[in-house]
N, C-alpha and C. Protein backbone atom coordinates (compact mmCIF):
# COMPACT_ATOMS: atom_id res chain seq x y z
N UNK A 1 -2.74 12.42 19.93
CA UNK A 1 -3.91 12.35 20.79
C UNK A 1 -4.00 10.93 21.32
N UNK A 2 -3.92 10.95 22.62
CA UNK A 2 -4.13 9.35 23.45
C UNK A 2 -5.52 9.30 23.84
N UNK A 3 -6.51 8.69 23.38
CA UNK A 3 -7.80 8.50 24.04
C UNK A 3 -8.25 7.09 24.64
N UNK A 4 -8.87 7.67 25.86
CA UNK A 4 -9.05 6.47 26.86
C UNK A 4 -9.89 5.17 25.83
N UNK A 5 -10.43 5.81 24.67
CA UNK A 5 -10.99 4.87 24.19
C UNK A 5 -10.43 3.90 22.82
N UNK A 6 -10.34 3.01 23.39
CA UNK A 6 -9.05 2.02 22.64
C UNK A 6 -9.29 1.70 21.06
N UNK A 7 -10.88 1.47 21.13
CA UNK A 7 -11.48 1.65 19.49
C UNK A 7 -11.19 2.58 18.90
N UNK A 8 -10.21 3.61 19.39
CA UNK A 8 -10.36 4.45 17.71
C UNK A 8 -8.70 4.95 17.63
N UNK A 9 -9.20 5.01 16.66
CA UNK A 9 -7.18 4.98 16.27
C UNK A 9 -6.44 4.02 16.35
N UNK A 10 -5.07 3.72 16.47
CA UNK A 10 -4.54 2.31 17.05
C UNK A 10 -4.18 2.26 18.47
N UNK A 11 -5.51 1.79 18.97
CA UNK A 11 -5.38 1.42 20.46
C UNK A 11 -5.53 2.54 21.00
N UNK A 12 -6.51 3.65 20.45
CA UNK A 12 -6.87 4.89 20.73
C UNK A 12 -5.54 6.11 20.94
N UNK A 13 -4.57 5.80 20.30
CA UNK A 13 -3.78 6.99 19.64
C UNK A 13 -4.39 7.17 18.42
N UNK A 14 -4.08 8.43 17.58
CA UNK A 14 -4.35 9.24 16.63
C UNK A 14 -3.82 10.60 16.94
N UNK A 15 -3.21 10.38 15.12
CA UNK A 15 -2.16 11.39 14.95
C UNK A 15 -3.22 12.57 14.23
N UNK A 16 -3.30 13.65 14.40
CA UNK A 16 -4.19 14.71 13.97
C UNK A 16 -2.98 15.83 13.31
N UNK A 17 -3.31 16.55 11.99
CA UNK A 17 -2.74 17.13 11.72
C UNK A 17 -3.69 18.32 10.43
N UNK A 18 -3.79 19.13 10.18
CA UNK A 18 -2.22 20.68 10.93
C UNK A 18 -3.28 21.04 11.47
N UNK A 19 -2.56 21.30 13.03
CA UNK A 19 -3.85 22.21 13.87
C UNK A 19 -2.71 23.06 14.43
N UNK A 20 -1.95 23.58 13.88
CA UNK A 20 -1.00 24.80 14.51
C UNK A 20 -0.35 25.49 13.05
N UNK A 21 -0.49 25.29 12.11
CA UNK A 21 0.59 26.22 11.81
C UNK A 21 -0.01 26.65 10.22
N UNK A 22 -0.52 25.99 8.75
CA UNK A 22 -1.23 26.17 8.06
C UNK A 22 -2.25 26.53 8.15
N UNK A 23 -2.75 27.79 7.90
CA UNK A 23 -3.94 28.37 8.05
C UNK A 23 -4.81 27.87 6.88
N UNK A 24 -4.29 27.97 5.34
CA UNK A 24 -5.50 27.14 4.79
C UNK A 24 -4.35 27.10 3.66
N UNK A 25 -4.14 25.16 3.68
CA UNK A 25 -3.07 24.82 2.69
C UNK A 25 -3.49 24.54 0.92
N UNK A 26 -2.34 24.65 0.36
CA UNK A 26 -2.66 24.37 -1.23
C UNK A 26 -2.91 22.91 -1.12
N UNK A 27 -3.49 22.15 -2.70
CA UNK A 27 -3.32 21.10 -3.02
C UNK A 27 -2.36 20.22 -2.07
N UNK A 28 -0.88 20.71 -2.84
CA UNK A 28 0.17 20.13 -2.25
C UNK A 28 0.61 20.30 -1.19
N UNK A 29 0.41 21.22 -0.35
CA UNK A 29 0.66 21.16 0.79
C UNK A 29 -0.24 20.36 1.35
N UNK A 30 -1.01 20.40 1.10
CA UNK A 30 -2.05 19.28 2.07
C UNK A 30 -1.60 17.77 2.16
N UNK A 31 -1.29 17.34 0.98
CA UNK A 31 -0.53 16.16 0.55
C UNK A 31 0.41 16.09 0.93
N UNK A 32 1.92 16.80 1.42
CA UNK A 32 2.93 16.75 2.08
C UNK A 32 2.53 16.47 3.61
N UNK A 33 1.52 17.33 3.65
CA UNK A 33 0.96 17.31 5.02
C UNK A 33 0.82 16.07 5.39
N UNK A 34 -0.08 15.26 4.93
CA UNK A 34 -0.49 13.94 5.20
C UNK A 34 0.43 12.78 4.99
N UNK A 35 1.45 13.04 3.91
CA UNK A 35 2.71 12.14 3.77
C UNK A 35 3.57 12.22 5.15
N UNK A 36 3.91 13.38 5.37
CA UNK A 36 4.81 13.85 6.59
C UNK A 36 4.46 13.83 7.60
N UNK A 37 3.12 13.32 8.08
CA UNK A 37 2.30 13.24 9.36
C UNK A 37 2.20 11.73 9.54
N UNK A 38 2.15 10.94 8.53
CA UNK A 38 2.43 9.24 8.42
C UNK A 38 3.74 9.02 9.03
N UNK A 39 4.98 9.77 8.44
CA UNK A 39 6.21 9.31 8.52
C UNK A 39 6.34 9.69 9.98
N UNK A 40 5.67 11.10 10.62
CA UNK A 40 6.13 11.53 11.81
C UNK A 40 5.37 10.07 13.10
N UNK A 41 4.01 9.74 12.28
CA UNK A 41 3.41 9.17 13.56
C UNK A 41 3.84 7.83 13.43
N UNK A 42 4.56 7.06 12.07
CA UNK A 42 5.19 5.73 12.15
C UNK A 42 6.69 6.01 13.31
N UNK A 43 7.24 7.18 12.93
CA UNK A 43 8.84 7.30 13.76
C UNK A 43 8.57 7.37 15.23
N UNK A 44 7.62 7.95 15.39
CA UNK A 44 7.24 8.39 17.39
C UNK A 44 6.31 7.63 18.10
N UNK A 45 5.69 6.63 17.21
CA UNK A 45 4.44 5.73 17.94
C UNK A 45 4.72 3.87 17.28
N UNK A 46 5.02 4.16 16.36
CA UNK A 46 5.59 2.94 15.40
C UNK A 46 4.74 1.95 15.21
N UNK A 47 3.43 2.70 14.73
CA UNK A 47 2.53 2.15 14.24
C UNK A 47 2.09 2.25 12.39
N UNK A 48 1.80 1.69 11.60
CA UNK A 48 1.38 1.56 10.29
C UNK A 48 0.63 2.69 9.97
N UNK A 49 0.45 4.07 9.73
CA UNK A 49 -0.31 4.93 9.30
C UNK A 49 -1.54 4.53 8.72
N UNK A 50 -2.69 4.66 9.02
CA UNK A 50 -3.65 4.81 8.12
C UNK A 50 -4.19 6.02 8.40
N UNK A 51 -4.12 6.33 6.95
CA UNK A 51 -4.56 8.27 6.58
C UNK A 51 -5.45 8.31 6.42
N UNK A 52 -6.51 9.12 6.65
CA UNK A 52 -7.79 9.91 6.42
C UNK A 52 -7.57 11.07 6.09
N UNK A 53 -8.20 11.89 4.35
CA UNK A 53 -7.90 12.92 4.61
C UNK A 53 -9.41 13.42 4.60
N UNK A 54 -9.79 14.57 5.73
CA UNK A 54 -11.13 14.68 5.98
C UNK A 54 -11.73 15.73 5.62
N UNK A 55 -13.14 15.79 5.50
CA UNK A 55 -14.15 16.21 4.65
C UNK A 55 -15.28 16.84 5.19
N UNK A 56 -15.95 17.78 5.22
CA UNK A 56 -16.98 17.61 5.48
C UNK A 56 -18.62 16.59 4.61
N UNK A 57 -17.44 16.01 3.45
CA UNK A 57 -18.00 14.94 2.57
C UNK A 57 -17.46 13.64 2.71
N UNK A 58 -18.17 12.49 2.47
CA UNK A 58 -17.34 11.32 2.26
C UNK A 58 -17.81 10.52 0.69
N UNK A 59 -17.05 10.58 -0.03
CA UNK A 59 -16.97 9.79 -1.40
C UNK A 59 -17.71 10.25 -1.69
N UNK A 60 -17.72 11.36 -2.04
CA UNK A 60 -18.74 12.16 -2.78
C UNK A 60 -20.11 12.57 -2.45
N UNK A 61 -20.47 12.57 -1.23
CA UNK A 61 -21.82 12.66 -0.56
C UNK A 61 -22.21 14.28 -0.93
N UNK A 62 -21.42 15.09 -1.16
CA UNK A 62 -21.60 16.45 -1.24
C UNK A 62 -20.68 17.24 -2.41
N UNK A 63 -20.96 18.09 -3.25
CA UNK A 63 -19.63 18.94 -4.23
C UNK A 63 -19.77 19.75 -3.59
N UNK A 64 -18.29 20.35 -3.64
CA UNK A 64 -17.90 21.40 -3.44
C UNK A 64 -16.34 21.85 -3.62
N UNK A 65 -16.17 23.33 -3.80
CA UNK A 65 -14.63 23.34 -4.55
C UNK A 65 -13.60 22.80 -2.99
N UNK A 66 -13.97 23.50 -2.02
CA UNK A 66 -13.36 22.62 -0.62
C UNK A 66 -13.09 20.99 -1.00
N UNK A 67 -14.40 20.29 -1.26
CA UNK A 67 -13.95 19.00 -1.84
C UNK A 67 -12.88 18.62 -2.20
N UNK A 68 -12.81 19.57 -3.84
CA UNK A 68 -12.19 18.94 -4.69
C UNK A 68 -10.89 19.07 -4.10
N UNK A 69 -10.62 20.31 -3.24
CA UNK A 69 -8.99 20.45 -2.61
C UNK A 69 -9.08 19.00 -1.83
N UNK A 70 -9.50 18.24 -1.05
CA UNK A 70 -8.84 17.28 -0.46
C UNK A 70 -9.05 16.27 -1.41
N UNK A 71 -10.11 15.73 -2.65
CA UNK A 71 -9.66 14.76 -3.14
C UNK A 71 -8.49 14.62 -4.23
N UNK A 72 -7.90 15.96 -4.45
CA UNK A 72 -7.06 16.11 -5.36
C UNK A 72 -5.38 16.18 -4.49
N UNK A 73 -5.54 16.59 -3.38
CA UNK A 73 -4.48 16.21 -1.87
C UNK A 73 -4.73 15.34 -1.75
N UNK A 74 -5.63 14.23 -2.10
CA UNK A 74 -5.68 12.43 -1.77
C UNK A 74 -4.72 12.15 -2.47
N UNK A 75 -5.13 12.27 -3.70
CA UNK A 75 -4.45 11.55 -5.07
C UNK A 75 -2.95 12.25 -4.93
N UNK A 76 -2.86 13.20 -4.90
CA UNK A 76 -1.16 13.63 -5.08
C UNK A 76 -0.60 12.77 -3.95
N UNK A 77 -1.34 12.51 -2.72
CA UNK A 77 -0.36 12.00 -1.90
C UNK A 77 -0.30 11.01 -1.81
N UNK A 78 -1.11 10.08 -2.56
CA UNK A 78 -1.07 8.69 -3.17
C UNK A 78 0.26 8.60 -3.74
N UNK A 79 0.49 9.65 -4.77
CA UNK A 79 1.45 9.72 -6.08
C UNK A 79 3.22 10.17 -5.48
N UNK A 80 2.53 11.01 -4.33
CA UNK A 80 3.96 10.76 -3.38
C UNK A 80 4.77 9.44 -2.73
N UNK A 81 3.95 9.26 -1.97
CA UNK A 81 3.89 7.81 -1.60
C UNK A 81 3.45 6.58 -1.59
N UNK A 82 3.41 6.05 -2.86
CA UNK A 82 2.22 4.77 -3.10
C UNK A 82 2.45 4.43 -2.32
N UNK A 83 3.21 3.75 -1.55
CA UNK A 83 2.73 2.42 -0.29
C UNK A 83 1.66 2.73 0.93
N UNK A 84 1.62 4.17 0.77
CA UNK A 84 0.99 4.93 2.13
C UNK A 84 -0.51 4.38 1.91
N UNK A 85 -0.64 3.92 3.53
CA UNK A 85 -2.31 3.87 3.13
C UNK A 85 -3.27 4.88 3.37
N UNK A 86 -4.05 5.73 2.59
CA UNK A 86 -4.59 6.70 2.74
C UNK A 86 -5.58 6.71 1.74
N UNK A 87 -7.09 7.48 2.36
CA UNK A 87 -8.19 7.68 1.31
C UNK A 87 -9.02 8.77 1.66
N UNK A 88 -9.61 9.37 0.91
CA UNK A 88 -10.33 10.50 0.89
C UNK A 88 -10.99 10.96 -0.20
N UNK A 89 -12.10 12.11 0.31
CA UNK A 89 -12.49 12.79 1.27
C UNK A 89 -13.31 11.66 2.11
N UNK A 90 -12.78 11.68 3.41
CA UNK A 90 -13.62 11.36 4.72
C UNK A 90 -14.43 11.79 5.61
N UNK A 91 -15.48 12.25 5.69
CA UNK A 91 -16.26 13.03 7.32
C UNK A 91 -15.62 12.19 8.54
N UNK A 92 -15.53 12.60 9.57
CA UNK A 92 -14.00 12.24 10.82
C UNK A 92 -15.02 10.94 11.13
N UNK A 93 -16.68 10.93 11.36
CA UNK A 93 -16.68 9.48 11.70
C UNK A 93 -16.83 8.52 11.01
N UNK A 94 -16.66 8.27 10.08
CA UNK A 94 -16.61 7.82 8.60
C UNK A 94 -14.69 7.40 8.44
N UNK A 95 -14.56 7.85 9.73
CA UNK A 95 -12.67 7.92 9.21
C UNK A 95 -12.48 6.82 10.63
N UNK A 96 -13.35 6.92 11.73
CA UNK A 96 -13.00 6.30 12.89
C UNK A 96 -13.36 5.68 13.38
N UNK A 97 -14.75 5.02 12.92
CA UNK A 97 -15.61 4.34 13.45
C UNK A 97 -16.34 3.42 12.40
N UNK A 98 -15.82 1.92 13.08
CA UNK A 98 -16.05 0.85 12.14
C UNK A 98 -17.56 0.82 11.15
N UNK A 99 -18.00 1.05 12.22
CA UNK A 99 -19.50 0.81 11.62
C UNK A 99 -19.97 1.89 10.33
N UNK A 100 -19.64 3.38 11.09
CA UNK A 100 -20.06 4.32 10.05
C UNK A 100 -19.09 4.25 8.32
N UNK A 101 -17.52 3.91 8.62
CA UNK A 101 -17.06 3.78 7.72
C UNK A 101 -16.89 2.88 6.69
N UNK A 102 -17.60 1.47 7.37
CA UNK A 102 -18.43 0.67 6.44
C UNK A 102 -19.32 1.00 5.22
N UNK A 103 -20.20 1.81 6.18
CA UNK A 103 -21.63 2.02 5.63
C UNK A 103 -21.16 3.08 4.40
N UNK A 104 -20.13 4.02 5.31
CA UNK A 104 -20.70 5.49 3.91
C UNK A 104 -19.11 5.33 2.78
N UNK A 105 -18.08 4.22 3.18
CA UNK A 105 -17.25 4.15 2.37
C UNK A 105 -17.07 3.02 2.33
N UNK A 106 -17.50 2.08 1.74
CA UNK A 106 -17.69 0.19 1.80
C UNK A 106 -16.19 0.31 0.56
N UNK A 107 -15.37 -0.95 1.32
CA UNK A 107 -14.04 -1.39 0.35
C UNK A 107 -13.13 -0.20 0.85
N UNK A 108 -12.95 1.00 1.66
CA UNK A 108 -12.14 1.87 1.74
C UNK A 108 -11.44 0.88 2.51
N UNK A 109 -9.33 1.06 2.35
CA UNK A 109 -8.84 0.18 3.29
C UNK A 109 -8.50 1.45 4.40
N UNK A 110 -8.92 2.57 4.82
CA UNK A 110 -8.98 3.81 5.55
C UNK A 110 -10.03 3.18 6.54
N UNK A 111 -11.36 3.96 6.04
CA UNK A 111 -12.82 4.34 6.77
C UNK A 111 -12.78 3.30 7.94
N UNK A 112 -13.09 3.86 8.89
CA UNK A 112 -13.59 3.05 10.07
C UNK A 112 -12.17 2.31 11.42
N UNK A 113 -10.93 2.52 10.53
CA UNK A 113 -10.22 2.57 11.45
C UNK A 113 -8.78 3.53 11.18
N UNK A 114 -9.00 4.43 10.85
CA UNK A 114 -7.57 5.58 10.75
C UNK A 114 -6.94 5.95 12.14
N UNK A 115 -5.66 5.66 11.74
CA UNK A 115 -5.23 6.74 12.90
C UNK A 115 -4.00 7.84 12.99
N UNK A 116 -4.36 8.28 11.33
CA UNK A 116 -3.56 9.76 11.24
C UNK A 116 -4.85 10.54 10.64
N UNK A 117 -5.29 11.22 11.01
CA UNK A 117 -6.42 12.79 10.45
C UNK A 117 -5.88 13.69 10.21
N UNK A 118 -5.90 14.09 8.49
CA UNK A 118 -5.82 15.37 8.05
C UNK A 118 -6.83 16.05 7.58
N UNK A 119 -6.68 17.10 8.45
CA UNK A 119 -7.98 18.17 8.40
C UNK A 119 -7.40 18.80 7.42
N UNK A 120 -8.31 19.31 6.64
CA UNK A 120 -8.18 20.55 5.47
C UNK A 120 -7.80 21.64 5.52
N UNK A 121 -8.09 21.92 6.81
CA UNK A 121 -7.17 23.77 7.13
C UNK A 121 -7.38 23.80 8.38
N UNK A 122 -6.37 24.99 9.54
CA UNK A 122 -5.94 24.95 10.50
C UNK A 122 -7.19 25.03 11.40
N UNK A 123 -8.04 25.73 10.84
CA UNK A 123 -9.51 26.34 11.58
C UNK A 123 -9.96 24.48 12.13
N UNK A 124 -10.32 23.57 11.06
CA UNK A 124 -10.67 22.75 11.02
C UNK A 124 -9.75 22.18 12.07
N UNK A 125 -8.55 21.86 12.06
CA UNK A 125 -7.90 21.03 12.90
C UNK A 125 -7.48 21.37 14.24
N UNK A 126 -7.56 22.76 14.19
CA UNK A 126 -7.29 23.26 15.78
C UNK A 126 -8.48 23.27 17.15
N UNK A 127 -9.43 23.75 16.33
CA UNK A 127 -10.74 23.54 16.26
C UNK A 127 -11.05 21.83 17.35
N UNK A 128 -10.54 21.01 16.11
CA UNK A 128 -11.26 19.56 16.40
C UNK A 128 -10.35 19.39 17.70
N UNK A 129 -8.85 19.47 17.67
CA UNK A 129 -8.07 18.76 18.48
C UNK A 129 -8.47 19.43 20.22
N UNK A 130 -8.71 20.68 20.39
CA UNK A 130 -8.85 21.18 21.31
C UNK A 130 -10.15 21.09 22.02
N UNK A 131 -11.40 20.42 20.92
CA UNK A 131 -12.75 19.76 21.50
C UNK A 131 -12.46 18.34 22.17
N UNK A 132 -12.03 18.03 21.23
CA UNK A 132 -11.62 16.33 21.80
C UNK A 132 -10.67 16.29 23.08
N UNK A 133 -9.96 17.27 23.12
CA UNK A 133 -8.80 17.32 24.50
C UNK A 133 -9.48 17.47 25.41
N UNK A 134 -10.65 18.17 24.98
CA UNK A 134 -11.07 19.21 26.57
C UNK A 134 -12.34 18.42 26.60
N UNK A 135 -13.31 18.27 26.06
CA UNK A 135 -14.39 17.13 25.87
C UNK A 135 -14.47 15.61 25.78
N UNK A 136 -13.25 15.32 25.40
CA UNK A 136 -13.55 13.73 25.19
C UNK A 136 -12.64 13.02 26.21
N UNK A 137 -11.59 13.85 27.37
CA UNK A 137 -10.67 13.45 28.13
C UNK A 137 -9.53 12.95 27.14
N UNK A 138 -9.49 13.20 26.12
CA UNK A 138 -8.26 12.60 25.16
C UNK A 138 -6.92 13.50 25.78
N UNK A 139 -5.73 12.78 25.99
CA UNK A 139 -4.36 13.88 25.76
C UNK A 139 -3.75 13.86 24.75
N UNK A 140 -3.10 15.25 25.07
CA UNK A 140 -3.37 15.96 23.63
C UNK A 140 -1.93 16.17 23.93
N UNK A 141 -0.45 15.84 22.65
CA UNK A 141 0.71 16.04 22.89
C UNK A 141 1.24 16.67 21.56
N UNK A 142 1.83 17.64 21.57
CA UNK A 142 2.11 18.77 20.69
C UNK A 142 1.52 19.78 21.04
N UNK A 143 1.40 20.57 20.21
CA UNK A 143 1.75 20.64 18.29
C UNK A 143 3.24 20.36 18.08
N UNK A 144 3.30 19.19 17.63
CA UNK A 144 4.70 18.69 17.09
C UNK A 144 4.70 19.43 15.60
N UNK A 145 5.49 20.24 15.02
CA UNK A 145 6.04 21.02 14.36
C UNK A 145 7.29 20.01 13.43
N UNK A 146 6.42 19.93 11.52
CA UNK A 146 7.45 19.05 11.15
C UNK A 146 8.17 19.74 9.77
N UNK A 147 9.16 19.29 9.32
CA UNK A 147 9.81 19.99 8.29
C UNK A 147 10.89 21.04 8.63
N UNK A 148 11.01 20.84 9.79
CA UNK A 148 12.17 21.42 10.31
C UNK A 148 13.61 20.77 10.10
N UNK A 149 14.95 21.31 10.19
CA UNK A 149 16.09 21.08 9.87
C UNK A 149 16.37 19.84 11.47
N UNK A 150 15.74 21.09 12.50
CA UNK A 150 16.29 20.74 14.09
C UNK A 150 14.30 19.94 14.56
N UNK A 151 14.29 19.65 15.37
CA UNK A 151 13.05 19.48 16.27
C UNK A 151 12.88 20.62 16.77
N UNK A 152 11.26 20.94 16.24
CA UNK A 152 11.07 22.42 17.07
C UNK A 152 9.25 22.53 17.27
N UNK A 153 8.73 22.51 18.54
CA UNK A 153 7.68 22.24 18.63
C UNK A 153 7.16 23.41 19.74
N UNK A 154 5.56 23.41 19.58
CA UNK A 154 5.19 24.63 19.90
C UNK A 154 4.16 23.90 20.96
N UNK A 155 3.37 24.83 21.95
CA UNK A 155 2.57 24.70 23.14
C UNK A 155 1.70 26.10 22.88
N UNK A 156 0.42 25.51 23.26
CA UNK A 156 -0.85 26.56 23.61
C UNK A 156 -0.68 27.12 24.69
N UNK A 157 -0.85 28.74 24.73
CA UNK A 157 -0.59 29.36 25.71
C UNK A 157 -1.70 28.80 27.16
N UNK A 158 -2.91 27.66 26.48
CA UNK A 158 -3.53 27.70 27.60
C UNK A 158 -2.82 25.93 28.07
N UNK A 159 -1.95 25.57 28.03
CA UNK A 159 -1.18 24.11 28.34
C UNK A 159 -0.77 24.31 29.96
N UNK A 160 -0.76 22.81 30.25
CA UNK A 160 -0.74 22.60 31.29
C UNK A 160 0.97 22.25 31.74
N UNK A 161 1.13 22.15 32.99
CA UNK A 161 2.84 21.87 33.07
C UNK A 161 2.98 20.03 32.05
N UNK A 162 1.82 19.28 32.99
CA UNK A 162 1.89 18.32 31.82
C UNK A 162 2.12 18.46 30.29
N UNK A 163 1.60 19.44 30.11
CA UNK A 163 1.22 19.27 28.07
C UNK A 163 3.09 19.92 27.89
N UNK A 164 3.63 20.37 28.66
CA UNK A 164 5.06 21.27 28.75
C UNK A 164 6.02 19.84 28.78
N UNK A 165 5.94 19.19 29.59
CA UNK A 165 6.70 18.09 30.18
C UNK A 165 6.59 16.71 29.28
N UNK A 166 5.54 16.36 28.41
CA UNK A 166 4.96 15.56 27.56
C UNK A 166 5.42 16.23 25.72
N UNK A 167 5.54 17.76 25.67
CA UNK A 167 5.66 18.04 24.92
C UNK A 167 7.49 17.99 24.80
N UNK A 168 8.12 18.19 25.57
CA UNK A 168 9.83 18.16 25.47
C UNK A 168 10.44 16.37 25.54
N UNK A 169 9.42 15.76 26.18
CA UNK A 169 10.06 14.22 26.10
C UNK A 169 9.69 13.83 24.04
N UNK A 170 9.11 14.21 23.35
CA UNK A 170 8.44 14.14 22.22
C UNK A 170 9.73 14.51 21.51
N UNK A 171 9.92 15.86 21.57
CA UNK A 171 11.17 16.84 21.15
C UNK A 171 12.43 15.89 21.32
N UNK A 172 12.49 15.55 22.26
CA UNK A 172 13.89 14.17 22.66
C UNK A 172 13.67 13.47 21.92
N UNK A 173 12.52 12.92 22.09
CA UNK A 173 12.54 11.35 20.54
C UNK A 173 12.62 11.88 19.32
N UNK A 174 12.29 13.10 18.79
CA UNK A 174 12.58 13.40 17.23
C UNK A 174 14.02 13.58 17.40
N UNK A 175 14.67 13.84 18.19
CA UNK A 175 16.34 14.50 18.56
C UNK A 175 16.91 12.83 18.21
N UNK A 176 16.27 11.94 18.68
CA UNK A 176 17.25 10.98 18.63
C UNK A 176 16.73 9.77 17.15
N UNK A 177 15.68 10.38 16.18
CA UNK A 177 15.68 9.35 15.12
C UNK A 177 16.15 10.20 14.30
């Protein structure tokens, strides 16, 4: 996601993930998810990941067993990748916006400036990415499709020749790292 607005994400990219293909992931999948969405958005943008994995809670503002699935997908994917920087559970402005992620997660090295989002399940992420595309003027490039042998990426039947033409130059750069 490229948004005209430079404050959020790095330099207003943000990598959003799974909004195509997990309908509602385990523990560990969620955690692969967010490991493999770092590595995809350091290889194609070559920027430092910072992970958010998101919530409709932040640091505990709310229980719930939903919760506990992303803070327990925090920690495994800590345990995957220590160096990764990532924290959770986040609410998305709490994940993107300096001020709020101050306030409701003080000391997170995440809150307030992420720019990889993992949503908790597909509803959640397909959901968000397609408000923000169509509402916030953000472009929107994918669904880049990862864990594949080859590069293999998918398009919304409602995409534009742009989102077609933006989506195969993408496909080329995974072809060539």
């Amino acid at each position: 996601m490229i948004s005209p607005k430079k404050e959020f994400g790095d330099e207003g990219i943000l990598v959003f993930a799974d909004c195509a293909v997990n309908p509602n992931p385990t523990v560990e999948q969620l955690a692969e998810i967010a490991v493999v969405s770092a590595q995809t958005a350091k290889a194609l943008v070559g920027y430092e990941p910072k992970v958010a994995m998101l919530s409709f809670s932040t640091k505990g503002s709310a229980k719930h067993e939903l919760i506990d699935k992303v803070t327990q997908a925090t920690e495994l994917a800590k345990q995957m990748a220590p160096n990764l920087v990532i924290d959770g559970e986040l609410q998305a402005d709490a994940a993107i916006v300096p001020k709020v992620g101050s306030s409701k997660a003080p000391g997170s090295p995440v809150a307030g400036q992420a720019n990889v989002l993992v949503f908790p399940d597909l509803q959640a992420g397909n959901i968000a990415y397609k408000l923000v595309q169509r509402f916030g003027e953000v472009e929107a490039f994918g669904p880049i499709l990862q864990g594949m042998g080859k590069p293999v990426n998918d398009l919304s039947r409602g995409c534009s020749v742009e989102d077609i033409v933006n989506t195969v130059a993408i496909t080329c750069c995974q072809n060539l790292s």
